[in-house]
Protein backbone atom coordinates (compact mmCIF):
# COMPACT_ATOMS: atom_id res chain seq x y z
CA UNK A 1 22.68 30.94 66.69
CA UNK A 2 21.83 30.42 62.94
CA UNK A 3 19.22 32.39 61.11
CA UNK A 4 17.15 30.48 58.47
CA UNK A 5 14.99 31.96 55.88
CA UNK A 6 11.79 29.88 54.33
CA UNK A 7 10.69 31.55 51.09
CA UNK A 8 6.60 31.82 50.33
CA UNK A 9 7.61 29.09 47.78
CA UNK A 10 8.80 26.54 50.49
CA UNK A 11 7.84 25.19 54.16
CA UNK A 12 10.23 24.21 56.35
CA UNK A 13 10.87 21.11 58.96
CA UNK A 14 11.92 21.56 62.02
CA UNK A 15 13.90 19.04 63.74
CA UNK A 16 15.60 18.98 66.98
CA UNK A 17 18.65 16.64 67.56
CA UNK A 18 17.57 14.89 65.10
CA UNK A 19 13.86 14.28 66.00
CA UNK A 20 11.14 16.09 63.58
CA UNK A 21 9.18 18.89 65.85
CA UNK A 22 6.91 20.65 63.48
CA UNK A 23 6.46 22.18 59.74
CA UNK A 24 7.20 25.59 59.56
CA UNK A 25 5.78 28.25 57.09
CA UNK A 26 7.69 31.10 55.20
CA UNK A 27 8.90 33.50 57.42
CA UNK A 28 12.57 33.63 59.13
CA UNK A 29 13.88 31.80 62.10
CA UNK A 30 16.95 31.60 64.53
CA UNK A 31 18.08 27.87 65.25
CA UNK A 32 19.97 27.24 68.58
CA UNK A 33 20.17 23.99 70.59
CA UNK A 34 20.26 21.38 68.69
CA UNK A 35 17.41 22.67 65.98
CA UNK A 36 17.63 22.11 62.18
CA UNK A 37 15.56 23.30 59.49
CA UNK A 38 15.00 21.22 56.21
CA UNK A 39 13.53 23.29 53.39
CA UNK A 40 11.33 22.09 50.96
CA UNK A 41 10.36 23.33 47.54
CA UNK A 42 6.49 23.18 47.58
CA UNK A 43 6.83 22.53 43.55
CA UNK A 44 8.75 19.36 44.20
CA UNK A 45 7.76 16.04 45.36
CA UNK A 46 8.27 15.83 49.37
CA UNK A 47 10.84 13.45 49.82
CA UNK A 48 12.61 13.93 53.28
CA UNK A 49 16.09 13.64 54.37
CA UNK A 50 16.02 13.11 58.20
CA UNK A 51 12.54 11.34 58.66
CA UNK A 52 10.61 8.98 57.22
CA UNK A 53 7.18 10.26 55.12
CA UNK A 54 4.84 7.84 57.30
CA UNK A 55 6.25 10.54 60.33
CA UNK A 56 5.30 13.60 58.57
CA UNK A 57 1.78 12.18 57.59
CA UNK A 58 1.01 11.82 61.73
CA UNK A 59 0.81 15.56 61.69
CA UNK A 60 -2.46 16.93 61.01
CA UNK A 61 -1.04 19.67 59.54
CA UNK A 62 1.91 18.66 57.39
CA UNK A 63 -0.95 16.20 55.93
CA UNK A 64 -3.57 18.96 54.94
CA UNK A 65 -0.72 20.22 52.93
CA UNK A 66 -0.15 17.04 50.72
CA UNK A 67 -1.38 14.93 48.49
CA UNK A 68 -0.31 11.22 48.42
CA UNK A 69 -0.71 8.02 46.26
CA UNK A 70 0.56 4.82 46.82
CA UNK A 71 0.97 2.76 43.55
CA UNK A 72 1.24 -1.05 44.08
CA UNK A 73 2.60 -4.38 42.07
CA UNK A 74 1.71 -4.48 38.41
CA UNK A 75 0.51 -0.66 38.87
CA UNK A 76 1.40 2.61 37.30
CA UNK A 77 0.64 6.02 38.28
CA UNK A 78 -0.62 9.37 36.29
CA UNK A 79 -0.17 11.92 38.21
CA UNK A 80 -2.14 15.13 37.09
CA UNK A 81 -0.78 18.67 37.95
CA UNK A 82 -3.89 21.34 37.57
CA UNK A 83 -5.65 18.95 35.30
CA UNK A 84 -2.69 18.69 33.04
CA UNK A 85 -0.66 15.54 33.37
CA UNK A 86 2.97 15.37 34.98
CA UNK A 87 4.76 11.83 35.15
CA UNK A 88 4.46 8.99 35.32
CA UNK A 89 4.75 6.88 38.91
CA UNK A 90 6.19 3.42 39.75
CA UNK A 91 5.50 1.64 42.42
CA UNK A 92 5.83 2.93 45.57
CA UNK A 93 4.19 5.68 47.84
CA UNK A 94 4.14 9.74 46.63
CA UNK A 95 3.86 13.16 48.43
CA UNK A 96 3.17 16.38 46.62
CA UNK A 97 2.56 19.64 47.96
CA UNK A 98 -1.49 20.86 47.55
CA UNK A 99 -1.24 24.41 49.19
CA UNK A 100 -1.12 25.81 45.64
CA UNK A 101 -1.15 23.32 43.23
CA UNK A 102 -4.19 20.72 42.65
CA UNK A 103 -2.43 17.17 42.85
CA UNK A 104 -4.27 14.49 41.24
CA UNK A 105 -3.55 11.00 40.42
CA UNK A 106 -4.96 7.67 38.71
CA UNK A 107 -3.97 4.09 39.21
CA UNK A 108 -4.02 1.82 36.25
CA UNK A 109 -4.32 -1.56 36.15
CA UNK A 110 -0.74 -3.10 34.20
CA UNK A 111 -1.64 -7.03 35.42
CA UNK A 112 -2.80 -7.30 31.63
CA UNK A 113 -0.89 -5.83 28.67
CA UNK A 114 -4.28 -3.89 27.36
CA UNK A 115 -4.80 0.03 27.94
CA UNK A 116 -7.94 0.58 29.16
CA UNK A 117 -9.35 2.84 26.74
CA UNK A 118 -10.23 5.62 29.56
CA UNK A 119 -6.55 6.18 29.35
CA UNK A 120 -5.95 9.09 26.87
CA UNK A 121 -3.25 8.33 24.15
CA UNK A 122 -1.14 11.38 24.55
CA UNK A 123 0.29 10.50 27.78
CA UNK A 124 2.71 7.63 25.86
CA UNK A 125 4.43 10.90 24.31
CA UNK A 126 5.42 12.27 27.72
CA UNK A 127 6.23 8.67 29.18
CA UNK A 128 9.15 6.47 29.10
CA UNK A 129 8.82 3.91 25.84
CA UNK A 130 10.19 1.16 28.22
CA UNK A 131 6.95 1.04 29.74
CA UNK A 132 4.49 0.39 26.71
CA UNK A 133 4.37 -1.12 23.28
CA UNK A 134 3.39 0.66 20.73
CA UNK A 135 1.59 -1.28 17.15
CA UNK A 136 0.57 1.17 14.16
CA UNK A 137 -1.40 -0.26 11.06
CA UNK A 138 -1.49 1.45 7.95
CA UNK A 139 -5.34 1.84 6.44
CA UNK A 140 -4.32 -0.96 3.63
CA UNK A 141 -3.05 -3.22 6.45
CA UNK A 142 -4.39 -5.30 9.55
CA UNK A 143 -2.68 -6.69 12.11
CA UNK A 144 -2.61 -10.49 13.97
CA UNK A 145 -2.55 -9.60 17.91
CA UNK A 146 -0.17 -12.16 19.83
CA UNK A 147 -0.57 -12.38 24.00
CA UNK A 148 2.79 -14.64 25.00
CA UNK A 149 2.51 -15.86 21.04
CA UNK A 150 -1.20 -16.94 20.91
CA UNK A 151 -3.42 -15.35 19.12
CA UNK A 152 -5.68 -12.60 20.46
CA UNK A 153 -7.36 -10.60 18.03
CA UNK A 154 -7.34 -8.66 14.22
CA UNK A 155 -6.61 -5.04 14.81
CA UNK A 156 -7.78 -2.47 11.93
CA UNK A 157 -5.70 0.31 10.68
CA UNK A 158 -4.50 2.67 13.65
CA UNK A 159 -2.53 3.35 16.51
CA UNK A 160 -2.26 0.77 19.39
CA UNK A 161 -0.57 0.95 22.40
CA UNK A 162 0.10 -2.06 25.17
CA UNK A 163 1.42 -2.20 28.94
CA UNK A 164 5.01 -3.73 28.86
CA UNK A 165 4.67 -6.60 31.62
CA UNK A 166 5.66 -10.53 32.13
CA UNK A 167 2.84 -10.55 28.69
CA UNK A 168 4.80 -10.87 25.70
CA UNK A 169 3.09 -8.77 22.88
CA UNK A 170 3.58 -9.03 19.15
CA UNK A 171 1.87 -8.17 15.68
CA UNK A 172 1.98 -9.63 12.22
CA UNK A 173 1.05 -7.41 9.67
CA UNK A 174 -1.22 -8.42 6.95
CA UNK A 175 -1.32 -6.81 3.76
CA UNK A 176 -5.32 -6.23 2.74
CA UNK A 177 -4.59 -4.58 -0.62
CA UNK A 178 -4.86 -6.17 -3.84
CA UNK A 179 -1.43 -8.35 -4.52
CA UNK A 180 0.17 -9.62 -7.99
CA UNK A 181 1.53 -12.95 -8.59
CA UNK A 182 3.99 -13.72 -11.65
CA UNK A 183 4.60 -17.24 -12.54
CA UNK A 184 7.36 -16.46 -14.94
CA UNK A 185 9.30 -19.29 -17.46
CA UNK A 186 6.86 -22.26 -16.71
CA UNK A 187 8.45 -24.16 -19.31
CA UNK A 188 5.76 -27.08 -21.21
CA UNK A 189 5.45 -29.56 -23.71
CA UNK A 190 2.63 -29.38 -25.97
CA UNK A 191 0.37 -32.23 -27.28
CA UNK A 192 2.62 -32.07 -30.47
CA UNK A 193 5.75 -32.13 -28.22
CA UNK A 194 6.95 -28.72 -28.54
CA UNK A 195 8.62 -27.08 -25.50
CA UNK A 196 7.24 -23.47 -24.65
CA UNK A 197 7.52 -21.16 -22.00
CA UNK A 198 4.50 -19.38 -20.53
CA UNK A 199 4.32 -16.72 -18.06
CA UNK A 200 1.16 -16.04 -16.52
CA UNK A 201 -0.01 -13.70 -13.91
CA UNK A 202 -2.82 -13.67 -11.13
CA UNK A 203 -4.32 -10.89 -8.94
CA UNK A 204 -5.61 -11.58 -5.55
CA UNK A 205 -6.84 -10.50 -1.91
CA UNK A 206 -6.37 -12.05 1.41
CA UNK A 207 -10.34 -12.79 2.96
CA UNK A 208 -9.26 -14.11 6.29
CA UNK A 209 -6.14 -13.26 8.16
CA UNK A 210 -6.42 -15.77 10.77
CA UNK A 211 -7.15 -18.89 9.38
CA UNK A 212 -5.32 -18.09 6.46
CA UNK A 213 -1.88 -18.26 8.87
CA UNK A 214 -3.57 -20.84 11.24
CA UNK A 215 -4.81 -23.75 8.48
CA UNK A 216 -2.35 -23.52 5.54
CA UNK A 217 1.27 -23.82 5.21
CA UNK A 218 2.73 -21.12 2.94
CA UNK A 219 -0.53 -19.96 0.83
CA UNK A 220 1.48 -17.97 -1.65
CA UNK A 221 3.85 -21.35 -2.70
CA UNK A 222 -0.16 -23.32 -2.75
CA UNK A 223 -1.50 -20.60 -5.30
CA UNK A 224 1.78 -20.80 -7.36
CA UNK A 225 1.83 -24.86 -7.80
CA UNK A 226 -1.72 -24.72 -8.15
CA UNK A 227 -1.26 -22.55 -11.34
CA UNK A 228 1.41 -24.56 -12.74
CA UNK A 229 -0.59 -27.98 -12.69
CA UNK A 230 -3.12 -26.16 -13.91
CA UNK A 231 -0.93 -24.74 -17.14
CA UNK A 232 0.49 -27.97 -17.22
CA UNK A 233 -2.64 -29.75 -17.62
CA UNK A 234 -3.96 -27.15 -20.28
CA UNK A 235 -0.59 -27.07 -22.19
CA UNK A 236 -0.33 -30.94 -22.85
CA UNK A 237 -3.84 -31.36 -23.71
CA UNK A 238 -3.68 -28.87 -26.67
CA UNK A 239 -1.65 -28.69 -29.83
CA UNK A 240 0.74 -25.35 -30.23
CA UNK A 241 -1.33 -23.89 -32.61
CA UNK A 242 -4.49 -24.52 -30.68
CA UNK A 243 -2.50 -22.91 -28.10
CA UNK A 244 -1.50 -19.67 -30.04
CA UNK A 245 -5.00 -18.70 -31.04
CA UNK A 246 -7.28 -19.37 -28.01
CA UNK A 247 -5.02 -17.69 -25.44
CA UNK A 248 -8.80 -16.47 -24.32
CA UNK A 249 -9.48 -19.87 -23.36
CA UNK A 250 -6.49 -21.22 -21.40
CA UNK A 251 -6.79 -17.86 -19.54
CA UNK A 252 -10.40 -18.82 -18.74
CA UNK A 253 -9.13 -22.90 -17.74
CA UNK A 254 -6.65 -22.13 -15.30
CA UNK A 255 -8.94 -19.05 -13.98
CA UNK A 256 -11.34 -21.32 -12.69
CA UNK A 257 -8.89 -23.92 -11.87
CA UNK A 258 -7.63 -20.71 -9.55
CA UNK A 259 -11.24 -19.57 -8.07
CA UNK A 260 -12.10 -23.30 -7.19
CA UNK A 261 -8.94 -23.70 -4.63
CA UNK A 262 -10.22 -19.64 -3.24
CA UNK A 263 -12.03 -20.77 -0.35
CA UNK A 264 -9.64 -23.06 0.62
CA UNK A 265 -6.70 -20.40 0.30
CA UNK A 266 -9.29 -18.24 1.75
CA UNK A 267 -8.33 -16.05 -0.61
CA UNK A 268 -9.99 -14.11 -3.44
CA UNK A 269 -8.87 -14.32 -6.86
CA UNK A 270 -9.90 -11.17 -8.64
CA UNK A 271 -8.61 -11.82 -12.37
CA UNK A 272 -5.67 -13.87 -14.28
CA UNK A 273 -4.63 -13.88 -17.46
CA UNK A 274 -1.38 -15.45 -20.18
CA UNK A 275 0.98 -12.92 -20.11
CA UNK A 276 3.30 -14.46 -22.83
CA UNK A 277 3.58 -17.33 -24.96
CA UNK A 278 7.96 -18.10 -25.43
CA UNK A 279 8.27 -20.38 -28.87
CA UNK A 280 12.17 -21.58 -29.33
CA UNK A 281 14.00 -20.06 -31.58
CA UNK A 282 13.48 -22.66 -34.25
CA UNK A 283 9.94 -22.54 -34.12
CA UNK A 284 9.74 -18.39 -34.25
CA UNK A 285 12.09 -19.14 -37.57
CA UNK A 286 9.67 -21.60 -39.22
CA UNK A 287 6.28 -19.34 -37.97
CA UNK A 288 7.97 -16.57 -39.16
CA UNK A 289 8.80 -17.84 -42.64
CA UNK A 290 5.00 -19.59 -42.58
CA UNK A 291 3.52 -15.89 -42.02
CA UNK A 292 6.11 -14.21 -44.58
CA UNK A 293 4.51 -16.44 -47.29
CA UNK A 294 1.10 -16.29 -46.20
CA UNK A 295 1.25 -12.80 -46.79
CA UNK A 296 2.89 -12.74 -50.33
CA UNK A 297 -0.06 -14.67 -51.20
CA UNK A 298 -2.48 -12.83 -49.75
CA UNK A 299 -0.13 -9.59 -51.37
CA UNK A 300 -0.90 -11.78 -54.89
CA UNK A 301 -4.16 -12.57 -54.26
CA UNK A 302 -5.15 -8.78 -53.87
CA UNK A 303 -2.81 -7.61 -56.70
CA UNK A 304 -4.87 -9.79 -58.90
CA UNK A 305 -8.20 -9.03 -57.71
CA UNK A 306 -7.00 -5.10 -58.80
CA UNK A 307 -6.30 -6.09 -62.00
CA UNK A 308 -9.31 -7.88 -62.51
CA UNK A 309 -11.01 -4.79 -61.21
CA UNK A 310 -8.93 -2.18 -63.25
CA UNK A 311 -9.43 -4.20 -66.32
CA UNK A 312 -13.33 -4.63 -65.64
CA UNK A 313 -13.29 -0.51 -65.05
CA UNK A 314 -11.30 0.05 -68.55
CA UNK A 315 -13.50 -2.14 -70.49
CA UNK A 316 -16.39 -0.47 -69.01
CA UNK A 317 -15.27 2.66 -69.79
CA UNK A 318 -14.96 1.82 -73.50
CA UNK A 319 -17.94 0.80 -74.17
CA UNK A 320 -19.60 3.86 -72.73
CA UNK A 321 -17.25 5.93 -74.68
CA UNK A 322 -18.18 4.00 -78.05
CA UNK A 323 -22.08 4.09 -77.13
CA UNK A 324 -21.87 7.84 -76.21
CA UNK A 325 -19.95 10.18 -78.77
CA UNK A 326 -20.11 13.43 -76.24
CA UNK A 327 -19.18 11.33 -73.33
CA UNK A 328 -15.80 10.18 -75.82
CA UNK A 329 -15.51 14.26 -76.81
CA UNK A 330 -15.47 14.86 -73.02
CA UNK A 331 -12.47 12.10 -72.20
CA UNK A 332 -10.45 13.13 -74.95
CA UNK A 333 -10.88 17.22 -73.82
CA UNK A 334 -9.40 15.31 -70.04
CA UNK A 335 -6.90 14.10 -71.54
CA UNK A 336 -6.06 16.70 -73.66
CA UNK A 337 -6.32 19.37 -70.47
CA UNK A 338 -3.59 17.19 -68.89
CA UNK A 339 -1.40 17.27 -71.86
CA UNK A 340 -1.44 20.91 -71.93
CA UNK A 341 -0.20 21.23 -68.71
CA UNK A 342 3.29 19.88 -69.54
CA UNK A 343 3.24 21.83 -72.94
CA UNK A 344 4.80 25.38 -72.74
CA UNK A 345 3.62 27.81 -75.96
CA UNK A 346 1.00 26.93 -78.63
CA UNK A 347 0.54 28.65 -81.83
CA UNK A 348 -3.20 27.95 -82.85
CA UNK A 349 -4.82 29.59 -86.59
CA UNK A 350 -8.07 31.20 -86.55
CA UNK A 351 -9.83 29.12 -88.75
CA UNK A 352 -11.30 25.56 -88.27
CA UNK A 353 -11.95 23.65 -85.24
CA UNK A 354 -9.66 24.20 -82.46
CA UNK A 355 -10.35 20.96 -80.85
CA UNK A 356 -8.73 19.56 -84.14
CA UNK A 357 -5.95 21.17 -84.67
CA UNK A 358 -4.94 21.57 -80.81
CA UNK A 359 -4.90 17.28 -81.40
CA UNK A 360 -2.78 17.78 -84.32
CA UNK A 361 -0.24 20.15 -83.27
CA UNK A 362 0.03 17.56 -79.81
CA UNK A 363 0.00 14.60 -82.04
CA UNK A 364 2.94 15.52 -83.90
CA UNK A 365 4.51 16.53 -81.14
């Protein structure tokens, strides 16, 4: 005789010579004859060693006690302990003890890669990664949705995730934000056949993701030739000093050249502008001698125009003085005051005008 123990935590089987009898509650038993007792853990899924579940289900009472769900082909189970979900089930057909523990499940649909959207994102943290794909999009981003590599749709900035199944799912990622373009060294020959170099630079924005990939081959290498005909065409129309001062208005040329090829790039060009303007080094020499001596003349021209001035002022100035006796008293007291402040002592007598002999002592000096 063997003695058997079931704990409050666990029911037991009975089975005798290998035939299942009956559950058993908690409680302790004495096997003889031919009787064996398989325990089960009542948190644990019911899997049993000696019978097959479809045999437990026939009894009524082994049945009250559980909860089952079968999941089928292109299926997936979430199976819900209390309200808080467990794991994840495959296909196949489940048993969990109910006698203290609410079992729930859902079935979900995995024929098509899409979540359905009653499906609460946290789950993916607790599940397998094998069994979804998951697509993030930054907010300056958007995303080209591929089924089997055809398109399906634009997804916006966030967090997508897709079914792994016979559906092949992909992304390209599209960048919304506003993007530079250099076009560096484009090097040109003027209308008076002088070779320059000319970098320019262009700002734009994507409009439509889709078509953008769909209609045009390579819309980045399309903008770039388009602004080097378009310098090209600018460049050898005009002479290289035309060139030098109205940068303004090749910038405002190839700008437009730029905005009329948008809606065909389906882009939009936001602003452009000449950079810099490379000259060879013989030409910088000969500029740079042409402005040295444009401004020593223009250094002449305005040393003369002070003399002019300074001789108009001095001439001016005499004639007031010769007109005005008091106004010549007052200029030679000036420059008498600054005299006397490079003089050290002066003796002066007390009689006569001091005025006069303060010249004379300084005049003979």
């Amino acid at each position: 005789m063997k003695k058997t123990i079931i704990n409050e935590n666990q029911r037991g089987l009975l089975f005798k010579n290998g035939k299942y009898v009956r559950m058993l509650d908690s409680g302790k038993y004495y096997l003889f004859g031919g009787r064996e007792i398989e325990t089960h853990d009542l948190k644990q899924r019911l899997v049993p060693g000696k019978c097959t579940l479809e045999t437990l289900l026939a009894d009524k009472k082994v049945a009250d006690c559980l909860a089952v769900a079968e999941v089928g082909d292109e299926e997936l189970g979430l199976h819900y302990v209390n309200g808080r979900f467990t794991s994840l089930l495959v296909r196949g057909k489940y048993a969990f003890w109910s006698v203290f523990d609410r079992q729930e499940f859902r079935i979900v649909d995995i024929s098509k890669p899409t979540v359905d959207e009653s499906v609460p994102s946290y789950i993916f943290a607790s599940i397998p990664p094998s069994y979804y794909t998951k697509i993030e999009v930054a907010e300056y981003q958007k995303a080209r949705l591929y089924f089997n590599r055809k398109f399906e749709r634009i997804l916006d900035a966030g967090t997508y995730y897709f079914w792994n199944t016979a559906v092949k799912v992909e992304a390209e990622y599209v960048d919304t934000r506003l993007t530079q373009m250099d076009i560096t060294g484009q090097e040109l020959l003027t209308a008076d056949k002088i070779s320059v170099r000319i970098n320019f630079v262009c700002n734009y924005r994507i409009t439509d993701c889709v078509r953008i990939l769909t209609e045009i081959d390579d819309f980045e290498e399309q903008l770039h030739v388009t602004a080097q005909l378009a310098l090209r065409e600018y460049v050898g129309k005009h002479k290289l000093d035309e060139i030098l001062e109205n940068k303004e208005q090749m910038t405002e040329f190839i700008s437009g050249k730029l905005k009329a090829k948008e809606k065909s790039l389906f882009l939009e060009i936001t602003d452009a502008g000449v950079k810099d303007i490379i000259l060879p080094g013989e030409i910088r020499e000969i500029m740079k001698t042409v402005l040295i001596a444009e401004k020593r003349a223009q250094a002449n021209v305005i040393t003369r125009r002070e003399e002019v001035a300074s001789t108009r002022s001095l001439l001016n100035t005499a004639k007031l003085m010769d007109e005005n006796q008091t106004l010549y008293k007052l200029k030679e007291l000036e420059y008498v005051e600054r005299i006397c402040e490079n003089v050290g002592n002066i003796n002066v007598n007390g009689t006569g005008n001091i005025l006069s002999q303060l010249t004379e002592l300084l005049g003979s000096k």
